[in-house]
C-alpha atoms as a PDB file:
ATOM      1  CA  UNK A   1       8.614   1.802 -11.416  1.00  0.00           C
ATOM      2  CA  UNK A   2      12.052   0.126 -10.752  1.00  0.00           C
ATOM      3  CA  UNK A   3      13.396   1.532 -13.406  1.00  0.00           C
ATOM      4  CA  UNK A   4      12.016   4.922 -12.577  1.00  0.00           C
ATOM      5  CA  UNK A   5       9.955   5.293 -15.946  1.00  0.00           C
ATOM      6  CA  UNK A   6       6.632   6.163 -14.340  1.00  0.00           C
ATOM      7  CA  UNK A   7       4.753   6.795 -17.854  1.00  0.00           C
ATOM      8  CA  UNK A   8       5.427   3.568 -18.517  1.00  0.00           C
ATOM      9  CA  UNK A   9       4.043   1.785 -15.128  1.00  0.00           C
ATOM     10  CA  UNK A  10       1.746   4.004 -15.069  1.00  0.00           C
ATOM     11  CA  UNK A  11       0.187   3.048 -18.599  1.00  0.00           C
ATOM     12  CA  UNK A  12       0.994  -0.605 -17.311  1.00  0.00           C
ATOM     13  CA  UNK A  13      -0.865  -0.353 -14.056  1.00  0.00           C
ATOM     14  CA  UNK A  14      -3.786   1.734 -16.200  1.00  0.00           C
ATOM     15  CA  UNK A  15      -4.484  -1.710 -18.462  1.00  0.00           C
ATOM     16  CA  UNK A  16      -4.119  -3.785 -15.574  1.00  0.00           C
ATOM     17  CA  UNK A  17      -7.007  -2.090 -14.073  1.00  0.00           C
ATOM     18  CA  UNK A  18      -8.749  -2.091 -17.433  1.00  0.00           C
ATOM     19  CA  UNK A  19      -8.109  -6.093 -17.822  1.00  0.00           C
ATOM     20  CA  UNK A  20      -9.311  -6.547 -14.040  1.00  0.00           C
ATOM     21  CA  UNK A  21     -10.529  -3.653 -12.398  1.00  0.00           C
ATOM     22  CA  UNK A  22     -11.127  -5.289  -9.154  1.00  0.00           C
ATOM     23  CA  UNK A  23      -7.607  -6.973  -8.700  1.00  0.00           C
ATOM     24  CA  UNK A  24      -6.843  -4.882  -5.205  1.00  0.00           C
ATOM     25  CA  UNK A  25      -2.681  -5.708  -5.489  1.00  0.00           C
ATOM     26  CA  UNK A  26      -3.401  -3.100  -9.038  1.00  0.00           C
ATOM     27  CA  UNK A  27      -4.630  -0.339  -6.733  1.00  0.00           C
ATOM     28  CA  UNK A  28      -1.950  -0.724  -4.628  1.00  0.00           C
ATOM     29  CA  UNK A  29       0.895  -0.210  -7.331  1.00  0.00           C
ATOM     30  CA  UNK A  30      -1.124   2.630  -8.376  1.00  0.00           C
ATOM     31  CA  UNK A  31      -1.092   3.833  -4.918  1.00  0.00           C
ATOM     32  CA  UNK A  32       2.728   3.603  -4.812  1.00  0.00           C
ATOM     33  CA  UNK A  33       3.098   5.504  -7.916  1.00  0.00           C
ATOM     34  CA  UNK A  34       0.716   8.138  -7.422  1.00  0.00           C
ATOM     35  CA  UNK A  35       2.961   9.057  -4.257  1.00  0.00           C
ATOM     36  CA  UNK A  36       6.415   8.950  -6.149  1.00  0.00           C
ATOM     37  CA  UNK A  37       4.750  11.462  -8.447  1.00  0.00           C
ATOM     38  CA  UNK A  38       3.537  13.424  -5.109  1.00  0.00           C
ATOM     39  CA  UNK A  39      -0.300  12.838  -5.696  1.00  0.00           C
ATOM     40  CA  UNK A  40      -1.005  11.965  -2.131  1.00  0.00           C
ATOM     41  CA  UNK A  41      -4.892  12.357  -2.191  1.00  0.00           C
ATOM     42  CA  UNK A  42      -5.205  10.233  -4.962  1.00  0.00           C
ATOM     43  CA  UNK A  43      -2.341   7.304  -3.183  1.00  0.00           C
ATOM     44  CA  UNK A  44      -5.205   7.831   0.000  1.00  0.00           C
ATOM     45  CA  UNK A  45      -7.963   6.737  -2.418  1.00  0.00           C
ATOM     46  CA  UNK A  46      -6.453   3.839  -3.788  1.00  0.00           C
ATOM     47  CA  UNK A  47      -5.023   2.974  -0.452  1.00  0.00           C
ATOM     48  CA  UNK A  48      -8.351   2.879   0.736  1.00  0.00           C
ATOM     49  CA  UNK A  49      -9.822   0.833  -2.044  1.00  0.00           C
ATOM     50  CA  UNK A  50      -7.280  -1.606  -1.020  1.00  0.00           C
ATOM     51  CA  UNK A  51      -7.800  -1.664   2.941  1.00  0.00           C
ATOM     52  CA  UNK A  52     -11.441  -2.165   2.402  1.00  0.00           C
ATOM     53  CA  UNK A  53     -10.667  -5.131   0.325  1.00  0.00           C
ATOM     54  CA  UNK A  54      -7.686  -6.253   3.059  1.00  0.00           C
ATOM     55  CA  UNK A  55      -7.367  -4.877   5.980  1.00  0.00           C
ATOM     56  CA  UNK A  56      -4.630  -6.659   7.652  1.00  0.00           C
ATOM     57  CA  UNK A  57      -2.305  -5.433   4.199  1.00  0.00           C
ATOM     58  CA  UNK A  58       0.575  -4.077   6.098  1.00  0.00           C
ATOM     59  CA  UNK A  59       2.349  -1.870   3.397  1.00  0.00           C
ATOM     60  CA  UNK A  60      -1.056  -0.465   1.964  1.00  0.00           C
ATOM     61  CA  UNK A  61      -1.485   1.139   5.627  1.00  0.00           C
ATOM     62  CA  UNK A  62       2.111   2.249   6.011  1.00  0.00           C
ATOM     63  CA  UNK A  63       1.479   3.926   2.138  1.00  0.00           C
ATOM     64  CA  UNK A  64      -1.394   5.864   3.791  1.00  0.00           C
ATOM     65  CA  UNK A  65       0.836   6.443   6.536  1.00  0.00           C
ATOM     66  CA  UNK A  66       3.002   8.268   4.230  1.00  0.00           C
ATOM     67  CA  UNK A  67       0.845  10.217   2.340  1.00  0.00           C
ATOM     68  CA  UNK A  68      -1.573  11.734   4.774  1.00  0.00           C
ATOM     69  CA  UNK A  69       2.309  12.402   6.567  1.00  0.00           C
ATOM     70  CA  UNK A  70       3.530  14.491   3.405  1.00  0.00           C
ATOM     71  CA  UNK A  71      -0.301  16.105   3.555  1.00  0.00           C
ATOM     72  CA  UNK A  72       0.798  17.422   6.993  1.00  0.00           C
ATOM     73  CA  UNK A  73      -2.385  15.450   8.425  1.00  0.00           C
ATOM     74  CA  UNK A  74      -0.219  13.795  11.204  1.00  0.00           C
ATOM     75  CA  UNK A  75      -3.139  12.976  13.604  1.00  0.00           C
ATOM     76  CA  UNK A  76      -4.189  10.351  10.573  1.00  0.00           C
ATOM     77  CA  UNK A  77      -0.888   8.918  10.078  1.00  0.00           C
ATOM     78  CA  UNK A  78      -0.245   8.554  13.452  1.00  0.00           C
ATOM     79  CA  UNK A  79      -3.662   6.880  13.427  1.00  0.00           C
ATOM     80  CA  UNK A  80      -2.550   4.698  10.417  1.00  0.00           C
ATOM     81  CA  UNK A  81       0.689   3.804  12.236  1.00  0.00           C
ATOM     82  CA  UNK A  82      -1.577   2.603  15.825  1.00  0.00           C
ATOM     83  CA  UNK A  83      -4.030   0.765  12.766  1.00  0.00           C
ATOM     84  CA  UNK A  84      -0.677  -1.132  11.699  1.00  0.00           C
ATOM     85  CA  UNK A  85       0.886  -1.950  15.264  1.00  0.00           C
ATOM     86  CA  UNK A  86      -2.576  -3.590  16.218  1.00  0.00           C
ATOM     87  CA  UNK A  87      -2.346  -5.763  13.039  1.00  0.00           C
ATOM     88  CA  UNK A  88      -1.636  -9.258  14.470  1.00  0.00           C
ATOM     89  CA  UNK A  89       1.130 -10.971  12.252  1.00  0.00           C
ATOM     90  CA  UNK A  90       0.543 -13.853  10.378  1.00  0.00           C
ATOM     91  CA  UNK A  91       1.730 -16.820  11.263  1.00  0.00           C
ATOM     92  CA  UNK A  92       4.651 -17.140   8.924  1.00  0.00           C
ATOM     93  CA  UNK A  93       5.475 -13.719   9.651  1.00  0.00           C
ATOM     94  CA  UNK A  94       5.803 -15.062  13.230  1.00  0.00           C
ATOM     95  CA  UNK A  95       8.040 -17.617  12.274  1.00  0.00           C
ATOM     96  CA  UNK A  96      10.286 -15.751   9.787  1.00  0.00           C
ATOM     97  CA  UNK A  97      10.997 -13.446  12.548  1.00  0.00           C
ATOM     98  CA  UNK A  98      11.834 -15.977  14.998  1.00  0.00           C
ATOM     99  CA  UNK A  99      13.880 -18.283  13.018  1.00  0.00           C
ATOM    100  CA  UNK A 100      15.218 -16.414   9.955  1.00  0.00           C
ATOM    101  CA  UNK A 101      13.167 -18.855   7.586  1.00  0.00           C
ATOM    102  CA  UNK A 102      10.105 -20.667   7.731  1.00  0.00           C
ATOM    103  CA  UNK A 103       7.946 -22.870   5.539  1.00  0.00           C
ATOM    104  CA  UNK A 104       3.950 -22.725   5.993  1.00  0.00           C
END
């Protein structure tokens, strides 16, 4: 997807999920390129799949965020956005942001 050739990531992500169909990190990427190609229900889906698996996964909720935003459901984003804020930090996350660096 960095290189903006979304066939190709998408036929990578698609044997990914055929090697391992329960590796939730897959469904993300999926999720991320199913809303650069403006398939927002389907980035939901998968962002779901993923928040079941880990709820606390920060960008997978922000995703959702985004998509139900671009659906023009703002009362769920907004919803997504209060799920995120309430999402204590972990605690290298705590200590990146209060020293620049950390090592857990």
């Amino acid at each position: 997807m960095a290189t903006g050739d979304l066939r190709a990531a998408a036929r990578t992500i698609g044997e990914a999920l055929r090697i391992d169909p329960t590796l939730w990190l897959t469904y993300f990427m999926r999720a991320r390129l199913f809303v650069l190609q403006h398939k927002y229900e389907s980035a939901i889906q998968d962002c779901n799949w993923v928040l079941a698996k880990y709820s606390a996964f920060v960008e997978a909720a922000l995703l959702r965020a985004e998509a139900n935003a671009r659906l023009g459901k703002y009362a769920d984003s907004l919803r997504e956005l209060d799920h995120v804020v309430a999402i204590p930090p972990s605690p290298r996350q705590l200590c990146q942001s209060a020293s620049g660096t950390c090592v857990v």
